[in-house]
PDB file of N, CA and C in Angstrom:
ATOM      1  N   UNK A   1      18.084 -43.735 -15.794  1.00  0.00           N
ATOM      2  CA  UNK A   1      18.277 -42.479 -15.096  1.00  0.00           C
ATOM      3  C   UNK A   1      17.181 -42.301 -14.058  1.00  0.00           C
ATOM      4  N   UNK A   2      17.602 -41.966 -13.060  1.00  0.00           N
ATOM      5  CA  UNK A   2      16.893 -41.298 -11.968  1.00  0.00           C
ATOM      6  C   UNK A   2      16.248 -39.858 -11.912  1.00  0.00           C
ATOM      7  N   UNK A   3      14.783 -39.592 -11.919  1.00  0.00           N
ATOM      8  CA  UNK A   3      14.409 -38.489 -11.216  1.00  0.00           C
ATOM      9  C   UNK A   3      14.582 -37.549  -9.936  1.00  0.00           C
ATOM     10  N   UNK A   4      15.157 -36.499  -9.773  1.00  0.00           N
ATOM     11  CA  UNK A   4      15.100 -36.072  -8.616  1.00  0.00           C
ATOM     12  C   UNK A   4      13.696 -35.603  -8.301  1.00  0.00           C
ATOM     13  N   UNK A   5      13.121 -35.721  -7.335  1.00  0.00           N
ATOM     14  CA  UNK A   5      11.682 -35.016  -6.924  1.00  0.00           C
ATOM     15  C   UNK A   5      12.194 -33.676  -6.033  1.00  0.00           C
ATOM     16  N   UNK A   6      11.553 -32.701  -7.037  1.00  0.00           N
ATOM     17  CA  UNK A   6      12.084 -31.231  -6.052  1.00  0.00           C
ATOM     18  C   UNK A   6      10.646 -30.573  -5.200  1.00  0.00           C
ATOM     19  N   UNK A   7      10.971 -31.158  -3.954  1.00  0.00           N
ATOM     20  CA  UNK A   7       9.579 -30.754  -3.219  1.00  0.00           C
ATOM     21  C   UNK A   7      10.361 -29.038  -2.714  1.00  0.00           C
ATOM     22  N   UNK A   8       9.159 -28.172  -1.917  1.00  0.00           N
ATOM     23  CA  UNK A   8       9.569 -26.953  -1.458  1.00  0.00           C
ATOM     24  C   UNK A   8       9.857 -27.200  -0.153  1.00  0.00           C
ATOM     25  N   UNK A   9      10.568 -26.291   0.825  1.00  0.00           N
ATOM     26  CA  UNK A   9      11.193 -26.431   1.655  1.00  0.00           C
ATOM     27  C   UNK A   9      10.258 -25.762   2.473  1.00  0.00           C
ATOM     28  N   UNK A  10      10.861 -26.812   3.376  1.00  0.00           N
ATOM     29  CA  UNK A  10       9.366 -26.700   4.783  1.00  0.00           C
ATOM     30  C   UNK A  10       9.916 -25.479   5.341  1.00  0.00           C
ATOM     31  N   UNK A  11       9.049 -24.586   6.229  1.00  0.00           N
ATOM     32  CA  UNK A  11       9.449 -23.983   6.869  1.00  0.00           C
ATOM     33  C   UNK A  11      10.729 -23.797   7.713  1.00  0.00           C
ATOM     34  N   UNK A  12      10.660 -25.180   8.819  1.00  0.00           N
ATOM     35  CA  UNK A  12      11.712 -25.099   9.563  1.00  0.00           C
ATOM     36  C   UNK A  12      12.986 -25.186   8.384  1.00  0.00           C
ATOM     37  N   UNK A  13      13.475 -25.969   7.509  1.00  0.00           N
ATOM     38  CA  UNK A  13      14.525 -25.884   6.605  1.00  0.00           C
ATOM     39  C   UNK A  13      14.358 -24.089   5.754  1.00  0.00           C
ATOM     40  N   UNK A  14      14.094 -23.410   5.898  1.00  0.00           N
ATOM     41  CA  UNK A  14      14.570 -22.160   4.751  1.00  0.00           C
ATOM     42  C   UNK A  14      15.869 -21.750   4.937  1.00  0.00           C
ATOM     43  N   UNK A  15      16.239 -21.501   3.878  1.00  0.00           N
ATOM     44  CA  UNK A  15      17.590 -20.851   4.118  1.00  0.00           C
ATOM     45  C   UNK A  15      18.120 -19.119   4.440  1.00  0.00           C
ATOM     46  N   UNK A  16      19.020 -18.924   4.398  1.00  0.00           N
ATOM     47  CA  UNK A  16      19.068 -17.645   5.371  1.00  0.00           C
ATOM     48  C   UNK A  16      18.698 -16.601   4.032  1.00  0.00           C
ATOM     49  N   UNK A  17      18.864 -17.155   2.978  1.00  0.00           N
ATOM     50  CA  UNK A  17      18.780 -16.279   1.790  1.00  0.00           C
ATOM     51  C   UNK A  17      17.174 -16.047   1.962  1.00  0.00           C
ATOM     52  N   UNK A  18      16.635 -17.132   1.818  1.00  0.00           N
ATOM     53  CA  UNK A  18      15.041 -16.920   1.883  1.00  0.00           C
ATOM     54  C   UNK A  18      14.372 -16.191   3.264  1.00  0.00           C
ATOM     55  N   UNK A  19      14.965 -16.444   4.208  1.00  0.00           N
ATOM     56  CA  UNK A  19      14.761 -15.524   5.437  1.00  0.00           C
ATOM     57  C   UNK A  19      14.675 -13.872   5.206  1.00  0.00           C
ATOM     58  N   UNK A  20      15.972 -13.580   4.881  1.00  0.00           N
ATOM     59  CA  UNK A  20      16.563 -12.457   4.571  1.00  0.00           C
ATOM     60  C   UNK A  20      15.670 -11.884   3.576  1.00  0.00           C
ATOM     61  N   UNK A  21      14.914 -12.237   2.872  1.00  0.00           N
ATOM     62  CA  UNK A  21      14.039 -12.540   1.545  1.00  0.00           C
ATOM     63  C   UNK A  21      12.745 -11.549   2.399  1.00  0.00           C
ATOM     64  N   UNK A  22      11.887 -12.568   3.461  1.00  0.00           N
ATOM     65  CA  UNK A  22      10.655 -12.102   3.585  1.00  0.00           C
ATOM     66  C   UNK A  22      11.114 -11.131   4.893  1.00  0.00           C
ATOM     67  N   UNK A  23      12.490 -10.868   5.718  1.00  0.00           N
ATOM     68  CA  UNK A  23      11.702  -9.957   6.421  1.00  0.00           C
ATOM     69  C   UNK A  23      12.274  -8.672   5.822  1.00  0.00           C
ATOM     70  N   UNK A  24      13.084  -8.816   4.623  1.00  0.00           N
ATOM     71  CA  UNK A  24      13.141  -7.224   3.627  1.00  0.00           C
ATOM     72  C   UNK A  24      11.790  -6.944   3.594  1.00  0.00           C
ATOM     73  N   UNK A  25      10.733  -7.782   2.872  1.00  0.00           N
ATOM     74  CA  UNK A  25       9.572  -7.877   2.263  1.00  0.00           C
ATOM     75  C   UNK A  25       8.660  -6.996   3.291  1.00  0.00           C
ATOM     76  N   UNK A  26       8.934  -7.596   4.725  1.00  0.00           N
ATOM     77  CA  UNK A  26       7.932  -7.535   5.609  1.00  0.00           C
ATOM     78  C   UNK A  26       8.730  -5.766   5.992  1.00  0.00           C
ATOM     79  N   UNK A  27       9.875  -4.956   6.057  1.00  0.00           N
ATOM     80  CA  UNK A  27       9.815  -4.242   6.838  1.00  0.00           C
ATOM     81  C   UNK A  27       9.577  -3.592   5.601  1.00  0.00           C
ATOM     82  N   UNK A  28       9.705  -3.618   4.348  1.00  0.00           N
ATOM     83  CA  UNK A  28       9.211  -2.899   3.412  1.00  0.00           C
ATOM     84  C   UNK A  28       7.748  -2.387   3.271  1.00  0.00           C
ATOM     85  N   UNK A  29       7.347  -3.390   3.366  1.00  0.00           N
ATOM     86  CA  UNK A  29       5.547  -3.275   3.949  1.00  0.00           C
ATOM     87  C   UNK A  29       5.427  -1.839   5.213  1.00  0.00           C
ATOM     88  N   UNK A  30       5.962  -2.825   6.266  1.00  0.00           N
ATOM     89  CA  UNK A  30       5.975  -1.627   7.215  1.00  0.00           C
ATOM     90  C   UNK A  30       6.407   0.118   6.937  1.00  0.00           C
ATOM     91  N   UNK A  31       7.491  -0.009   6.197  1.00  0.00           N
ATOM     92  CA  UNK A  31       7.725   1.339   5.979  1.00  0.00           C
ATOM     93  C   UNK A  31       6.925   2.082   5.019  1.00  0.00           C
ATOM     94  N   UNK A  32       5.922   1.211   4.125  1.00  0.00           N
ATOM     95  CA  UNK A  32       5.561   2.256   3.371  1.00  0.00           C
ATOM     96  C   UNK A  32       4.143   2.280   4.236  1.00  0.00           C
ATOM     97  N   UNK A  33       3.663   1.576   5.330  1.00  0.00           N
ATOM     98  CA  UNK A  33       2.344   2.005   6.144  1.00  0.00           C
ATOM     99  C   UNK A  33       2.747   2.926   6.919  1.00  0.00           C
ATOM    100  N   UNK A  34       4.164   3.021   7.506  1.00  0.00           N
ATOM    101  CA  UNK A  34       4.415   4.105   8.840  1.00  0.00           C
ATOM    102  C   UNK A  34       4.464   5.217   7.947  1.00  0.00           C
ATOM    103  N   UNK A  35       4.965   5.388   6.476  1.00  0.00           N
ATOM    104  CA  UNK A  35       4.719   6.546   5.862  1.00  0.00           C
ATOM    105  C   UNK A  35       3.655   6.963   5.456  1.00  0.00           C
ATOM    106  N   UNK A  36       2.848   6.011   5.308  1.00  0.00           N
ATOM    107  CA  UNK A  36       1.370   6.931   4.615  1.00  0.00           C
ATOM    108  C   UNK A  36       0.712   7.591   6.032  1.00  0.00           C
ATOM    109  N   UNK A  37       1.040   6.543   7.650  1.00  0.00           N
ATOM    110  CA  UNK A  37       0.041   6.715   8.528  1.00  0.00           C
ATOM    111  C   UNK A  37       0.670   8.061   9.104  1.00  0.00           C
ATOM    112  N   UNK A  38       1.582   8.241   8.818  1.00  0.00           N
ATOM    113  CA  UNK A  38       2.284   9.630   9.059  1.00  0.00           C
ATOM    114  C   UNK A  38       2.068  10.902   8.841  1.00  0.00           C
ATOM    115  N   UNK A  39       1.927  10.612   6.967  1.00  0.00           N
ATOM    116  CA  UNK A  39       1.565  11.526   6.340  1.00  0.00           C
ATOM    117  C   UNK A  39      -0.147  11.684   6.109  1.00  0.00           C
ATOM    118  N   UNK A  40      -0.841  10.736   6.064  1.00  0.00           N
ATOM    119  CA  UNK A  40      -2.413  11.232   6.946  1.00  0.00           C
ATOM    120  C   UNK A  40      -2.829  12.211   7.982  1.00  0.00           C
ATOM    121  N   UNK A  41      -1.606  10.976   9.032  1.00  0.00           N
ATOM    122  CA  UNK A  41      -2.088  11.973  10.267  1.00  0.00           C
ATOM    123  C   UNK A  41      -1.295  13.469  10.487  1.00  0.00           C
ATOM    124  N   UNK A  42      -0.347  13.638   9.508  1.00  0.00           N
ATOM    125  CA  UNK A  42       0.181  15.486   9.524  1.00  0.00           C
ATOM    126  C   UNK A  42      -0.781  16.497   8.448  1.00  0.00           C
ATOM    127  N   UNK A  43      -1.331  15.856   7.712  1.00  0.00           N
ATOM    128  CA  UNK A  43      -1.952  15.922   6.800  1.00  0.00           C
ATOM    129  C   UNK A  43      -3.528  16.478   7.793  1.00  0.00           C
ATOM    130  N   UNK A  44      -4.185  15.679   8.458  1.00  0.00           N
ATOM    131  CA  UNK A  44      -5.152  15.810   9.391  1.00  0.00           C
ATOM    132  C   UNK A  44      -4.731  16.721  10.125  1.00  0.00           C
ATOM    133  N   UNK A  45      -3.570  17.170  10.857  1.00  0.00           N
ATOM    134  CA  UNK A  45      -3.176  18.408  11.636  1.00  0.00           C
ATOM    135  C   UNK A  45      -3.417  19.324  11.528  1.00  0.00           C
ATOM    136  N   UNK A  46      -2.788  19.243  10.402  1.00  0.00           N
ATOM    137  CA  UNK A  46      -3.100  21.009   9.064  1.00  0.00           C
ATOM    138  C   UNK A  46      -4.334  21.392   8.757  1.00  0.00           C
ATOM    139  N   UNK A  47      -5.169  20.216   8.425  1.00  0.00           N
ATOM    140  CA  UNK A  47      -6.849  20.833   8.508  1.00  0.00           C
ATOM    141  C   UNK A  47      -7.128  20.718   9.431  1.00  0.00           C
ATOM    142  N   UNK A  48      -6.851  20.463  10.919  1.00  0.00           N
ATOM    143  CA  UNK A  48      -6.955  21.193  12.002  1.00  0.00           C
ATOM    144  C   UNK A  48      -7.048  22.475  12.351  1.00  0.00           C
ATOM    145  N   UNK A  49      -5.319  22.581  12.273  1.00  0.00           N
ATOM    146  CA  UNK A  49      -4.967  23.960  12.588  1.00  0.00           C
ATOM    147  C   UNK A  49      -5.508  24.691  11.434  1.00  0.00           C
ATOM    148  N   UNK A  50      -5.933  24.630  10.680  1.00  0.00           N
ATOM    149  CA  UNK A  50      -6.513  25.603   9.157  1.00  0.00           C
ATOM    150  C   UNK A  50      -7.856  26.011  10.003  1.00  0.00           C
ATOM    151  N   UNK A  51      -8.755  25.152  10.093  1.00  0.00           N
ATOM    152  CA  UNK A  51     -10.070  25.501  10.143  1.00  0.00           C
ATOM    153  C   UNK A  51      -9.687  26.263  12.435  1.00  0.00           C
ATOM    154  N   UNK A  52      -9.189  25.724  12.659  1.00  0.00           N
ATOM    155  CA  UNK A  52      -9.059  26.591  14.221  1.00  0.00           C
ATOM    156  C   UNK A  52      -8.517  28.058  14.016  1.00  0.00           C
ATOM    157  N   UNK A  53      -7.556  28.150  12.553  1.00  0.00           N
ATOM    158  CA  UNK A  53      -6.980  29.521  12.354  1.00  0.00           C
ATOM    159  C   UNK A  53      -8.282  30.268  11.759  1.00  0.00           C
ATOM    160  N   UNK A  54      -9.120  29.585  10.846  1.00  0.00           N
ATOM    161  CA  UNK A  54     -10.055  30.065  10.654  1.00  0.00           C
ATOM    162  C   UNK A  54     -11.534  30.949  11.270  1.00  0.00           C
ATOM    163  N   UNK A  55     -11.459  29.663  12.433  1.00  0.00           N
ATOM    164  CA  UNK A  55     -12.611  29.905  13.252  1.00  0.00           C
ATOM    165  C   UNK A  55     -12.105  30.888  14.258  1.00  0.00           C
ATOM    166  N   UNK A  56     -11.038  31.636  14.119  1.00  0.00           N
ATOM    167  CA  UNK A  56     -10.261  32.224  15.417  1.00  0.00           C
ATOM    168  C   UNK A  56     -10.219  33.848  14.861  1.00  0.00           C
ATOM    169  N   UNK A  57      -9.990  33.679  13.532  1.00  0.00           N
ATOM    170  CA  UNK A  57      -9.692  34.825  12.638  1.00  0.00           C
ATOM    171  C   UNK A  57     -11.250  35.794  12.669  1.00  0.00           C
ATOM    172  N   UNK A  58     -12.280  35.157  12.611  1.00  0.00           N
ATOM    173  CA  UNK A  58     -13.714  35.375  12.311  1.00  0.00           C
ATOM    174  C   UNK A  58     -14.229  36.252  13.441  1.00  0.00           C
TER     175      UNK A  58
END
């Protein structure tokens, strides 16, 4: 009997499954940074406008 040798697949050979694979991966990534950098920076607004309502009120 013969061994098959199962090497990994080079880059240029991936298949569309494995494609499909990392750029889920990759926009998944992205969406949960555009949400945090979102919610920081509305987050930073508000203690903006807090302390300007503050300093305005005084």
């Amino acid at each position: 009997m013969e061994e098959e040798q199962v090497t990994a697949p080079s880059p240029e050979k991936q298949t569309d499954k494995e494609k499909a694979l990392k750029r889920k991966k990759w926009l998944k990534r992205a969406g949960i940074a555009g949400f945090l950098f979102f919610l920081i920076k509305g987050l930073a607004w508000l203690v903006v406008a807090f302390f300007a309502w503050k300093g305005c009120s005084s």
